[in-house]
C-alpha atoms as a PDB file:
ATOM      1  CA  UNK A   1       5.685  17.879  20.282  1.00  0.00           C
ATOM      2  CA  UNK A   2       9.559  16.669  20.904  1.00  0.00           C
ATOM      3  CA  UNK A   3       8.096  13.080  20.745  1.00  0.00           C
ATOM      4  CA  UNK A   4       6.756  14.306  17.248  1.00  0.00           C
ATOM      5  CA  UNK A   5      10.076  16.214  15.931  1.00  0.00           C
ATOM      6  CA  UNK A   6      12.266  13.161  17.172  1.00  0.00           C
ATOM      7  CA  UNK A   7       9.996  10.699  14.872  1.00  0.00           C
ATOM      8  CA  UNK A   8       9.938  13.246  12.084  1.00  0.00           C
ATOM      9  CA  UNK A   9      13.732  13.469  12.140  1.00  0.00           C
ATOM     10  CA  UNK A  10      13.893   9.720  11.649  1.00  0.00           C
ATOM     11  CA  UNK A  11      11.559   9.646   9.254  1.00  0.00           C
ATOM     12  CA  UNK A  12      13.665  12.052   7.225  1.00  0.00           C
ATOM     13  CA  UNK A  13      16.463  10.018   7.465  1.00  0.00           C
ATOM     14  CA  UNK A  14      14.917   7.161   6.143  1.00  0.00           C
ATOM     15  CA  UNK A  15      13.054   7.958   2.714  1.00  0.00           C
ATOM     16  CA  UNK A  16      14.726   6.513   0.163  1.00  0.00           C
ATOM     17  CA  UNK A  17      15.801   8.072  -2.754  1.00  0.00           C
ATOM     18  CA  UNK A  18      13.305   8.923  -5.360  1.00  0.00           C
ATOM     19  CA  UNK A  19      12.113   6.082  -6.894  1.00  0.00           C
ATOM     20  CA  UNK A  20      10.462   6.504 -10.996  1.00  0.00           C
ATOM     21  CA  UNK A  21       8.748   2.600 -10.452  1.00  0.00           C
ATOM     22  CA  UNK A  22       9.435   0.236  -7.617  1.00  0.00           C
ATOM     23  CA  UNK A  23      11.844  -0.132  -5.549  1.00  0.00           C
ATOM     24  CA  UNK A  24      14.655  -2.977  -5.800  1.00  0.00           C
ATOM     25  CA  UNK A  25      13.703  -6.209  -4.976  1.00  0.00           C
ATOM     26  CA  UNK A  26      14.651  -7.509  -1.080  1.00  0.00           C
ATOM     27  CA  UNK A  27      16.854 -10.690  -0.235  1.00  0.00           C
ATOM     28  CA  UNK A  28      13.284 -12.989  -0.632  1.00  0.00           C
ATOM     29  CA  UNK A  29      13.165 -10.972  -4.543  1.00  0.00           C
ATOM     30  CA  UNK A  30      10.042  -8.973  -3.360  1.00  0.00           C
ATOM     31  CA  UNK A  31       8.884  -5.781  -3.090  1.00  0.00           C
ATOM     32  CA  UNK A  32       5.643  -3.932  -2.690  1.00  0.00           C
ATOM     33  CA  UNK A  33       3.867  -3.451  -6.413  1.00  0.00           C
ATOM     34  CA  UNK A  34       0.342  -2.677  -6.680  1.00  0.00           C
ATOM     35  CA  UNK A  35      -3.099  -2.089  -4.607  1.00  0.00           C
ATOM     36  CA  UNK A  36      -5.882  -3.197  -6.901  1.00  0.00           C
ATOM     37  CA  UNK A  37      -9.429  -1.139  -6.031  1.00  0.00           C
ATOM     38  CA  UNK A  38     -12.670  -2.756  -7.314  1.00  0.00           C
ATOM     39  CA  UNK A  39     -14.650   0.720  -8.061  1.00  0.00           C
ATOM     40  CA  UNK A  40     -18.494   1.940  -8.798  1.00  0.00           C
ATOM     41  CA  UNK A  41     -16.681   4.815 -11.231  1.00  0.00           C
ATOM     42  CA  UNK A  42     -13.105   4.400 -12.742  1.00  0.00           C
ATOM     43  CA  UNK A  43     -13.265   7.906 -13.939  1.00  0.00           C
ATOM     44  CA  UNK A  44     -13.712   9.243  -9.680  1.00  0.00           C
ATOM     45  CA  UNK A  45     -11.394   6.963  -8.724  1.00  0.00           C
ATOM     46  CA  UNK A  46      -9.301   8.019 -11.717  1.00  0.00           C
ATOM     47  CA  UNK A  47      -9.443  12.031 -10.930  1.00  0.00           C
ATOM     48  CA  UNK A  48      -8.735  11.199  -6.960  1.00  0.00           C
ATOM     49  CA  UNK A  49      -5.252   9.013  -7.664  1.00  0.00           C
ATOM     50  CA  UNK A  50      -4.324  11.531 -10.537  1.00  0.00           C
ATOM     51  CA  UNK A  51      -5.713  15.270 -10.143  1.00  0.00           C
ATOM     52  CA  UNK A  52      -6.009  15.342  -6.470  1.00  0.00           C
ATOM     53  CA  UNK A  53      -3.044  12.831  -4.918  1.00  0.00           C
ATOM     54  CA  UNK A  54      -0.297  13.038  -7.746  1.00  0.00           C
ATOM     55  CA  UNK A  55       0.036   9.878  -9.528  1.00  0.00           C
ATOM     56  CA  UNK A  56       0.780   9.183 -13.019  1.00  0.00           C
ATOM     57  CA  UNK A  57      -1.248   6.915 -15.638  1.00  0.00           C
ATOM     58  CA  UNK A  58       1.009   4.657 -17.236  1.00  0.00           C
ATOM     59  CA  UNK A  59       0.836   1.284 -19.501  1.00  0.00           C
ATOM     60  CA  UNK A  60       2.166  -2.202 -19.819  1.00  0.00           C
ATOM     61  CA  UNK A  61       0.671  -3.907 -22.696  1.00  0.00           C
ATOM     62  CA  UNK A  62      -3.162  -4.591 -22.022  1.00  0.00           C
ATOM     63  CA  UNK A  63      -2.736  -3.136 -18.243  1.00  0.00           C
ATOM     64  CA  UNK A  64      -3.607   0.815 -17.335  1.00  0.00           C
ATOM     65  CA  UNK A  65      -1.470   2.087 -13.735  1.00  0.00           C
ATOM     66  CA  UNK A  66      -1.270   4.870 -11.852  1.00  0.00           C
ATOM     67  CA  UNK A  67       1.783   4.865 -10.856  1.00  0.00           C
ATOM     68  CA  UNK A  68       3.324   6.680  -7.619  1.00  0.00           C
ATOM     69  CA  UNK A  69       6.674   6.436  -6.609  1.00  0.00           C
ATOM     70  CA  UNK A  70       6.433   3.051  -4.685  1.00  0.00           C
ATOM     71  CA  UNK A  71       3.489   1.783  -5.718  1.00  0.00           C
ATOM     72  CA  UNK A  72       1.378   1.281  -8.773  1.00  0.00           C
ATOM     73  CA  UNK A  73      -2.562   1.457  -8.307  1.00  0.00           C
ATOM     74  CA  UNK A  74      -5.154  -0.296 -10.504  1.00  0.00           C
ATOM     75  CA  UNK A  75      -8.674   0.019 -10.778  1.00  0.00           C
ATOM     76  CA  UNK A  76     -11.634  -2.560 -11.809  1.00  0.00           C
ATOM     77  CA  UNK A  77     -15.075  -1.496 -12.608  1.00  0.00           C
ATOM     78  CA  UNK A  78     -17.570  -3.382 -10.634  1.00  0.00           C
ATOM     79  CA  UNK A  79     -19.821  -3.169  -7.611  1.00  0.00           C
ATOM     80  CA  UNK A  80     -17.711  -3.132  -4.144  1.00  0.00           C
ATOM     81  CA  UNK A  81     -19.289  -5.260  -1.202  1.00  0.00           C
ATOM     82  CA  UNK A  82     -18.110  -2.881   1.355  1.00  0.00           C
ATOM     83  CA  UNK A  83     -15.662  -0.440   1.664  1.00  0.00           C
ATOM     84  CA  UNK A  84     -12.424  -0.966   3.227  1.00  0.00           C
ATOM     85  CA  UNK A  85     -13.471  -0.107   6.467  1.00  0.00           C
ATOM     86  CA  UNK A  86     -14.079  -2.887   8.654  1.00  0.00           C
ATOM     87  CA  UNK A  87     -11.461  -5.547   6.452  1.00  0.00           C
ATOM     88  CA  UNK A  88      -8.202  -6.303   7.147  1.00  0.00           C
ATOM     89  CA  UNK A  89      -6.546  -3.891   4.927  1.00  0.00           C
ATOM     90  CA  UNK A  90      -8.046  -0.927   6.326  1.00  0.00           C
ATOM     91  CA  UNK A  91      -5.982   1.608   5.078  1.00  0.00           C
ATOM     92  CA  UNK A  92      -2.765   2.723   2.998  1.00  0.00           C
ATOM     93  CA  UNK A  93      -0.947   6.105   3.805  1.00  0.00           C
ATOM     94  CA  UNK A  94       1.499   8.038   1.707  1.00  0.00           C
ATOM     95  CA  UNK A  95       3.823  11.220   2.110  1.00  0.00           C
ATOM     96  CA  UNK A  96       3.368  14.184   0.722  1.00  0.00           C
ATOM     97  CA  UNK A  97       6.185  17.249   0.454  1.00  0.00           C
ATOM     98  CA  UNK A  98       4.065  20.237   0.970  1.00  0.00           C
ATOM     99  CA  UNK A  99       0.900  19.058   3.471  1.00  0.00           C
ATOM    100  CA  UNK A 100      -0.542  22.316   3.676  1.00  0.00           C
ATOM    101  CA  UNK A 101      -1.246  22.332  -0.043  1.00  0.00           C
ATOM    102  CA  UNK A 102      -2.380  18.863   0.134  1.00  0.00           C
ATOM    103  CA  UNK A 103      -4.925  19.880   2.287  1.00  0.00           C
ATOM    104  CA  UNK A 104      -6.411  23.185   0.272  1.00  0.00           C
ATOM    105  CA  UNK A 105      -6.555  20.663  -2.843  1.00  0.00           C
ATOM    106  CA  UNK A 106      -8.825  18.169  -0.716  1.00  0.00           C
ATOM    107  CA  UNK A 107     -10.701  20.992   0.507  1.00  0.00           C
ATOM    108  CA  UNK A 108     -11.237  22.349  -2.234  1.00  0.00           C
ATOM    109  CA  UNK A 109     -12.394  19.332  -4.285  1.00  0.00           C
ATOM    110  CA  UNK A 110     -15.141  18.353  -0.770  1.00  0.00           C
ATOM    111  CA  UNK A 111     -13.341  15.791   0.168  1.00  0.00           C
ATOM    112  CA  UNK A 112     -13.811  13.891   3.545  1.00  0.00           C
ATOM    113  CA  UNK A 113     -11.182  15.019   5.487  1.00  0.00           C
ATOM    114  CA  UNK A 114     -10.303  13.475   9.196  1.00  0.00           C
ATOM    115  CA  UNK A 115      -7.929  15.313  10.774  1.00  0.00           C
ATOM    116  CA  UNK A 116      -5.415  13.882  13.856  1.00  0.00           C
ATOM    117  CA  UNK A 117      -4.292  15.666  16.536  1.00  0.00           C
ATOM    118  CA  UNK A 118      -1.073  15.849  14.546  1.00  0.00           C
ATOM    119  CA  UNK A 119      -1.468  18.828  12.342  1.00  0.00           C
ATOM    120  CA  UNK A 120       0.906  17.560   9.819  1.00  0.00           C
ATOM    121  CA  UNK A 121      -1.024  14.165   9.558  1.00  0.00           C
ATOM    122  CA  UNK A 122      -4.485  13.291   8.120  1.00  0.00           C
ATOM    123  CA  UNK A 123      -6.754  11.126   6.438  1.00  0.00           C
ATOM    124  CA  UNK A 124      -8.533  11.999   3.089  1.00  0.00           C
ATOM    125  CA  UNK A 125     -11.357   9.659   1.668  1.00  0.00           C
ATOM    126  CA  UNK A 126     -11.701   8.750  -2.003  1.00  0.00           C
ATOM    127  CA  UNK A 127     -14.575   7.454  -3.317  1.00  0.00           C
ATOM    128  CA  UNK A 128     -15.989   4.091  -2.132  1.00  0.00           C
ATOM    129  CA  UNK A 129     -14.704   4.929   0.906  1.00  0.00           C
ATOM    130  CA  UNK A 130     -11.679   4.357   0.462  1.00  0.00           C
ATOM    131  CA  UNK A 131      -9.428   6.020   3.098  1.00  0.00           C
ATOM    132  CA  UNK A 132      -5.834   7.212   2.734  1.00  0.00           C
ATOM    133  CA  UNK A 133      -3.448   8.356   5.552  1.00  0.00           C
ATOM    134  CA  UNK A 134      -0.885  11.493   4.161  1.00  0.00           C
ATOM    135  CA  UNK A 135       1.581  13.111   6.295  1.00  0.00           C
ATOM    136  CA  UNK A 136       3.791  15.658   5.123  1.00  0.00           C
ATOM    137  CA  UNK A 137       7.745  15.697   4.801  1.00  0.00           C
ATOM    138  CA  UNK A 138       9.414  19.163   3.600  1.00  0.00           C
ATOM    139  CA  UNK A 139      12.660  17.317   2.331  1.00  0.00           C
ATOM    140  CA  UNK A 140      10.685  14.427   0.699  1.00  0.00           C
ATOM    141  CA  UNK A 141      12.571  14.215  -2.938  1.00  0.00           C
ATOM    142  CA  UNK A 142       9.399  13.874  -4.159  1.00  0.00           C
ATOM    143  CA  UNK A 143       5.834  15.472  -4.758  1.00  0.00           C
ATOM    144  CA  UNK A 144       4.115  12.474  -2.739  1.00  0.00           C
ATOM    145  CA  UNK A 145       5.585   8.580  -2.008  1.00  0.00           C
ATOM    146  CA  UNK A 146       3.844   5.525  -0.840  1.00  0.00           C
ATOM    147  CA  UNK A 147       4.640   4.731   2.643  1.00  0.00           C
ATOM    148  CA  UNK A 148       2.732   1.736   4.153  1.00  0.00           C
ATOM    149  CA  UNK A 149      -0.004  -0.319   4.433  1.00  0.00           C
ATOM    150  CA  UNK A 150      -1.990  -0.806   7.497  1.00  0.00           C
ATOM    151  CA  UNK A 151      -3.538  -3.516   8.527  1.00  0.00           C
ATOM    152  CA  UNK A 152      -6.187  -4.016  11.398  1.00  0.00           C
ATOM    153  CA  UNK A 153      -4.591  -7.296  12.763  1.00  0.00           C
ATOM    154  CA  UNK A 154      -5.996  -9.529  15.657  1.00  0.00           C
ATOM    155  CA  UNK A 155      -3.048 -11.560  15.771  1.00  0.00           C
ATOM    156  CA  UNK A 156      -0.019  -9.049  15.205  1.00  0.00           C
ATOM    157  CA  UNK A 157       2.683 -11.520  16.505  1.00  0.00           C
ATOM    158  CA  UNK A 158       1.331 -13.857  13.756  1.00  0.00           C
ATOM    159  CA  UNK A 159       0.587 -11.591  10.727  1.00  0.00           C
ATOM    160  CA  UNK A 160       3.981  -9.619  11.252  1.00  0.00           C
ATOM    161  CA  UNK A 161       5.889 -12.999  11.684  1.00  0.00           C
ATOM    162  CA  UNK A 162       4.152 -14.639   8.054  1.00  0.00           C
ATOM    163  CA  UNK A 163       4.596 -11.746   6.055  1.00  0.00           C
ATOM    164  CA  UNK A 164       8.541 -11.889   7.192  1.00  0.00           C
ATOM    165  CA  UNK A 165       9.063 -15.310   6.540  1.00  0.00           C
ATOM    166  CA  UNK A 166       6.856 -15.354   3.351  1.00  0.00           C
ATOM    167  CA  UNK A 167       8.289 -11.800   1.548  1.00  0.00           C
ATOM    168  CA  UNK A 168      11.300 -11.444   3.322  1.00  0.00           C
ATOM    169  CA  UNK A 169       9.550  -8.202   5.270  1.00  0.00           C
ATOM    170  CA  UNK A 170      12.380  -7.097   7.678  1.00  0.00           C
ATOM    171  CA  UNK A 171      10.651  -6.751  11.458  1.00  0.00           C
ATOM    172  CA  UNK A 172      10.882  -3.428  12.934  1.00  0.00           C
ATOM    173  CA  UNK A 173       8.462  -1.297  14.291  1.00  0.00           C
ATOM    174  CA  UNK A 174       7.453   2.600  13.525  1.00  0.00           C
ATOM    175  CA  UNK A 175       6.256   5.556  15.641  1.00  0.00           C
ATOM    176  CA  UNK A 176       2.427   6.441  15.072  1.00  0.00           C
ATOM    177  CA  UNK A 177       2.879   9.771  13.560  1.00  0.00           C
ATOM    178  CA  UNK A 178      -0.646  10.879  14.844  1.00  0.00           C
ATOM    179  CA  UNK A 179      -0.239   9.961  18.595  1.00  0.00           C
ATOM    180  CA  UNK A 180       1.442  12.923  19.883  1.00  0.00           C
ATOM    181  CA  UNK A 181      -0.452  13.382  23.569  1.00  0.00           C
ATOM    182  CA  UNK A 182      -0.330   8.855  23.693  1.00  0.00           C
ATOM    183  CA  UNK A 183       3.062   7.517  21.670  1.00  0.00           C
ATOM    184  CA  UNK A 184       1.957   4.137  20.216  1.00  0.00           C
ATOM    185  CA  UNK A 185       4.423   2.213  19.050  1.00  0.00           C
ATOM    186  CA  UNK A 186       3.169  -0.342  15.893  1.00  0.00           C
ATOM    187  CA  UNK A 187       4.750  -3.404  14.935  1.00  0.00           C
ATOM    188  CA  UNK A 188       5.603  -3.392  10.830  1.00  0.00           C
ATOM    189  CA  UNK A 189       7.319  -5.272   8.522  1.00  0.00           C
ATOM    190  CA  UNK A 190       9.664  -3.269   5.822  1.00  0.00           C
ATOM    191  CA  UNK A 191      10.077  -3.404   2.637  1.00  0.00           C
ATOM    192  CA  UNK A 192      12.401  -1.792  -0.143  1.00  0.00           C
ATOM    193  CA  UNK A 193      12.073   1.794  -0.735  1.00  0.00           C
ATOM    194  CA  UNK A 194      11.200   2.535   3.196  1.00  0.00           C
ATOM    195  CA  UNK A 195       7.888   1.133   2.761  1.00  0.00           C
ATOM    196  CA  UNK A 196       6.464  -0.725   5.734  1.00  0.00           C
ATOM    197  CA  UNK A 197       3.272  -3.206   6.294  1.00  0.00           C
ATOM    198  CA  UNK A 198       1.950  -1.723   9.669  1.00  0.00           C
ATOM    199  CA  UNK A 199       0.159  -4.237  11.962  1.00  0.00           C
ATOM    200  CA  UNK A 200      -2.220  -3.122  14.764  1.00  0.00           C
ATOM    201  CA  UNK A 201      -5.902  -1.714  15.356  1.00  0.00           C
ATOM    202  CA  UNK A 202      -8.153  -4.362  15.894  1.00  0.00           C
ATOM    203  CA  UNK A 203      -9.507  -6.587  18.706  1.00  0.00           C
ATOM    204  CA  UNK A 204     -11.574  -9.413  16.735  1.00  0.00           C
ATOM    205  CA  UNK A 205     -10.618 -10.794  13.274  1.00  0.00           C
ATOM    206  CA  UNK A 206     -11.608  -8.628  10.404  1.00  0.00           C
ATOM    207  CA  UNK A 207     -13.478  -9.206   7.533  1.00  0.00           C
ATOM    208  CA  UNK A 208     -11.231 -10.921   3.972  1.00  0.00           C
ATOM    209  CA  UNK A 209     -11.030  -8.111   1.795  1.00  0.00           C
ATOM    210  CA  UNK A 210     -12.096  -9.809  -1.629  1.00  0.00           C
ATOM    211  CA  UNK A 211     -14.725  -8.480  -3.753  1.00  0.00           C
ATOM    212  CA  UNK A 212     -14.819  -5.248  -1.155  1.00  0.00           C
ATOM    213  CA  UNK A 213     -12.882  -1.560  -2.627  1.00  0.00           C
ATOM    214  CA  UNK A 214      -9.549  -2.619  -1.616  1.00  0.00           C
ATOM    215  CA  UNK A 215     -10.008  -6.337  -3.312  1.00  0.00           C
ATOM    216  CA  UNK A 216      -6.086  -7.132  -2.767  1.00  0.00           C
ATOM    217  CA  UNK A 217      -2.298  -6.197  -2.391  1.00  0.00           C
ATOM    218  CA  UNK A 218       0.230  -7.035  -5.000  1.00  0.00           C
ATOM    219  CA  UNK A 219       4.089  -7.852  -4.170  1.00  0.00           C
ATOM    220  CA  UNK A 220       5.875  -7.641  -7.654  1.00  0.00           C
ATOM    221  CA  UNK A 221       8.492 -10.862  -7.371  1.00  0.00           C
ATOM    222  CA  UNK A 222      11.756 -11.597  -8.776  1.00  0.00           C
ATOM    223  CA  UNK A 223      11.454 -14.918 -10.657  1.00  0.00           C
ATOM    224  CA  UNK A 224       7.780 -15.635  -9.772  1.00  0.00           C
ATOM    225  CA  UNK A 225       7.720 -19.289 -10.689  1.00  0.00           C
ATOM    226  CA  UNK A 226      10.643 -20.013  -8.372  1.00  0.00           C
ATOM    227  CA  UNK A 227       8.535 -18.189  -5.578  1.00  0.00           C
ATOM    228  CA  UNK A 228       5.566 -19.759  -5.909  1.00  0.00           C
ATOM    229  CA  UNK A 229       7.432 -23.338  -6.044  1.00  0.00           C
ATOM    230  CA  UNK A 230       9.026 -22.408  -2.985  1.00  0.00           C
ATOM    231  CA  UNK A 231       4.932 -21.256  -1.573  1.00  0.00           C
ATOM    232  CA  UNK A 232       3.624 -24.481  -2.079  1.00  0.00           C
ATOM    233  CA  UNK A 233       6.822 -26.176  -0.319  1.00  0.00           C
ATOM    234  CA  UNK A 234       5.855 -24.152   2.150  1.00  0.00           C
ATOM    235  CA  UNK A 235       2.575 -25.694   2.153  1.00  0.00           C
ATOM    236  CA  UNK A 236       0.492 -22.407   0.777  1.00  0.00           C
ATOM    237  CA  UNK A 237      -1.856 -23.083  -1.819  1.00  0.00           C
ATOM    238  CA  UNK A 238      -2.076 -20.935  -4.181  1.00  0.00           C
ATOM    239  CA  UNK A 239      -5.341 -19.471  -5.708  1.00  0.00           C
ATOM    240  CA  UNK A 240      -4.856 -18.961  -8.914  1.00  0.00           C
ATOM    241  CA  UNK A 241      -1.600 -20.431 -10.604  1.00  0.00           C
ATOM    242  CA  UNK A 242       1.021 -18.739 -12.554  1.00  0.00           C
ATOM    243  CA  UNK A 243       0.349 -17.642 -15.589  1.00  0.00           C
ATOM    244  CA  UNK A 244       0.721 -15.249 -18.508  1.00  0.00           C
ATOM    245  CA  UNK A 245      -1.586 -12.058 -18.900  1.00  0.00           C
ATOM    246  CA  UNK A 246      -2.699 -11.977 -21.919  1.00  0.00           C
ATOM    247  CA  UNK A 247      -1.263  -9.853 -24.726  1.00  0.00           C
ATOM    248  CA  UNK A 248       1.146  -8.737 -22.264  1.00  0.00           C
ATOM    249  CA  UNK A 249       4.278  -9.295 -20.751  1.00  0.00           C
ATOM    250  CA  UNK A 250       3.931  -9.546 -16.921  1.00  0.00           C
ATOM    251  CA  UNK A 251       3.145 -13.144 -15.101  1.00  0.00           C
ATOM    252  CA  UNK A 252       0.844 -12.991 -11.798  1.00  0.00           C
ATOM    253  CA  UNK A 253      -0.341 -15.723  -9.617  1.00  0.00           C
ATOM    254  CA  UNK A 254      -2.940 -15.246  -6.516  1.00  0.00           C
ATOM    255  CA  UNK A 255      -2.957 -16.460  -2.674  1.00  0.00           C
ATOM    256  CA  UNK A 256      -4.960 -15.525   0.425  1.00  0.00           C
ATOM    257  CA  UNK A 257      -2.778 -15.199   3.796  1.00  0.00           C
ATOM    258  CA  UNK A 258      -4.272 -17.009   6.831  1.00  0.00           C
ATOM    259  CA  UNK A 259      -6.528 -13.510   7.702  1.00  0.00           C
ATOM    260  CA  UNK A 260      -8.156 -13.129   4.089  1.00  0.00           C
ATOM    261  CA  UNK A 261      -5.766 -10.732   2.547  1.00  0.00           C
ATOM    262  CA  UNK A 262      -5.894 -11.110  -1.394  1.00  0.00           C
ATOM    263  CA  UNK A 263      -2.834 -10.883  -2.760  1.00  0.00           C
ATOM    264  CA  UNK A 264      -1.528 -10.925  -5.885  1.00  0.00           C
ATOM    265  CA  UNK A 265       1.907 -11.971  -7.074  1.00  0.00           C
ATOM    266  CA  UNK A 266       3.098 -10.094 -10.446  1.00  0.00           C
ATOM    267  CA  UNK A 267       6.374 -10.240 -12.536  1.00  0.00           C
ATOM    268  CA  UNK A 268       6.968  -7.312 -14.974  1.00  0.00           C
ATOM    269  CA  UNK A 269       4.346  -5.210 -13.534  1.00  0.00           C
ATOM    270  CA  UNK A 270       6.597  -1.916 -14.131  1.00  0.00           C
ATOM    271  CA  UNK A 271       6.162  -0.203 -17.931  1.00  0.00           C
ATOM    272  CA  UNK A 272       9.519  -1.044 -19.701  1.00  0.00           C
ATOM    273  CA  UNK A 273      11.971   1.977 -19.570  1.00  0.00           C
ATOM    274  CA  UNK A 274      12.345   4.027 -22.877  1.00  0.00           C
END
């Protein structure tokens, strides 16, 4: 348990301030913008992200968000090949101010809950399996935040080391919050607004996670057709090229990293301010 207060404490110390979008851009003009779920029923998926975790639906022209602080998610009607269990985005996990109500809500609503051996810490499941890691923080300014995204990485040295040199992801690494009796100690990358990609979990390559219920990450980007001319200098292809959504304002481009992560690139994501 002092293992557990002494990460807690620096965990405290590090949430940024409340954020009403996303969080400044780094040095690379990045930061985290959107998961994108490919869903059996919107209106589930809808009631989980909104009713039972907090967010927010928002709009941007032609595009409907949830939005969190941190972190917009978007949903897609369609038939999932598999749910994210088993891909390389396995998870995503978020803070919540007051866990014990957290839990009555899922509880209350049937949800799968998987509890850790940290009483402060557990996973919920949304529908299509989709699996989300909350933890609580009393002095969090907000109801609930994004905090990372966890991949279940083969080659951590490799992933962490691309996703810093690619998005400007500062290298660090993070307590697990649910090891109390074992510390583990897992390699991330940071980004703005104390969010962190989390590498570690898995001994053989995991399946790309296109087409399954977490189809792809989004990193919203500063000037997005400088970035991508500096990808393919780089010698990354990209997927899809830049270009316009239409009747809206926000520009997005698509790539695959070297262990089938989908990811999209957007700029203008974020609703305009009134």
């Amino acid at each position: 348990m002092r293992y557990f207060r002494s990460v807690l404490a620096l965990v405290v110390l590090s949430i940024a301030p409340a954020l009403a979008q996303l969080a400044p851009p780094n040095d690379a003009g990045v930061t985290l913008g959107h998961f994108h779920l490919i869903v059996k029923d919107v209106d589930a998926q809808k009631h989980f992200w909104v009713s039972i975790l907090g967010g927010k639906v928002v709009k941007n022209g032609p595009l409907e968000l949830i939005q969190f602080p941190g972190v917009y998610i978007m949903l897609r009607q369609g038939e999932p090949t598999a749910s994210p269990e088993g891909s390389i985005v396995n998870h995503f996990g978020f803070v919540v101010r007051d866990m014990p109500a957290a839990l009555a809500k899922w509880k209350a609503n049937n949800l799968k809950v998987e509890p850790t051996e940290n009483p402060n810490e557990s996973y919920v499941y949304g529908p299509d399996g989709v699996r989300v890691e909350v933890y609580g923080i009393p002095t969090l300014p907000n109801e609930v935040q994004m905090n990372h995204i966890h991949f279940y990485a083969s080659d951590i040295p490799g992933m962490k080391a691309w996703y810093v040199k690619i998005f400007g992801a500062e290298p660090s690494q993070r307590a697990c919050i649910a090891c109390i009796s074992h510390p583990v100690t897992i390699e991330t990358g940071n980004l703005p607004g104390m969010v962190n990609l989390s590498f570690g979990g898995a001994k053989e390559p995991q399946a790309p996670t296109k087409g399954r219920a977490i189809d792809h990450i989004g990193f919203e980007v500063k000037n997005l057709d400088e970035f991508a001319k500096k990808l393919v200098g780089q010698g990354i292809k990209l997927d899809v090229p830049v270009h316009q959504v239409p009747n809206g304002n926000t520009k997005i481009a698509y790539l695959t990293d070297p262990w089938g992560t989908y990811i999209e690139l957007t700029e203008g994501l974020a609703p305009a301010k009134n």
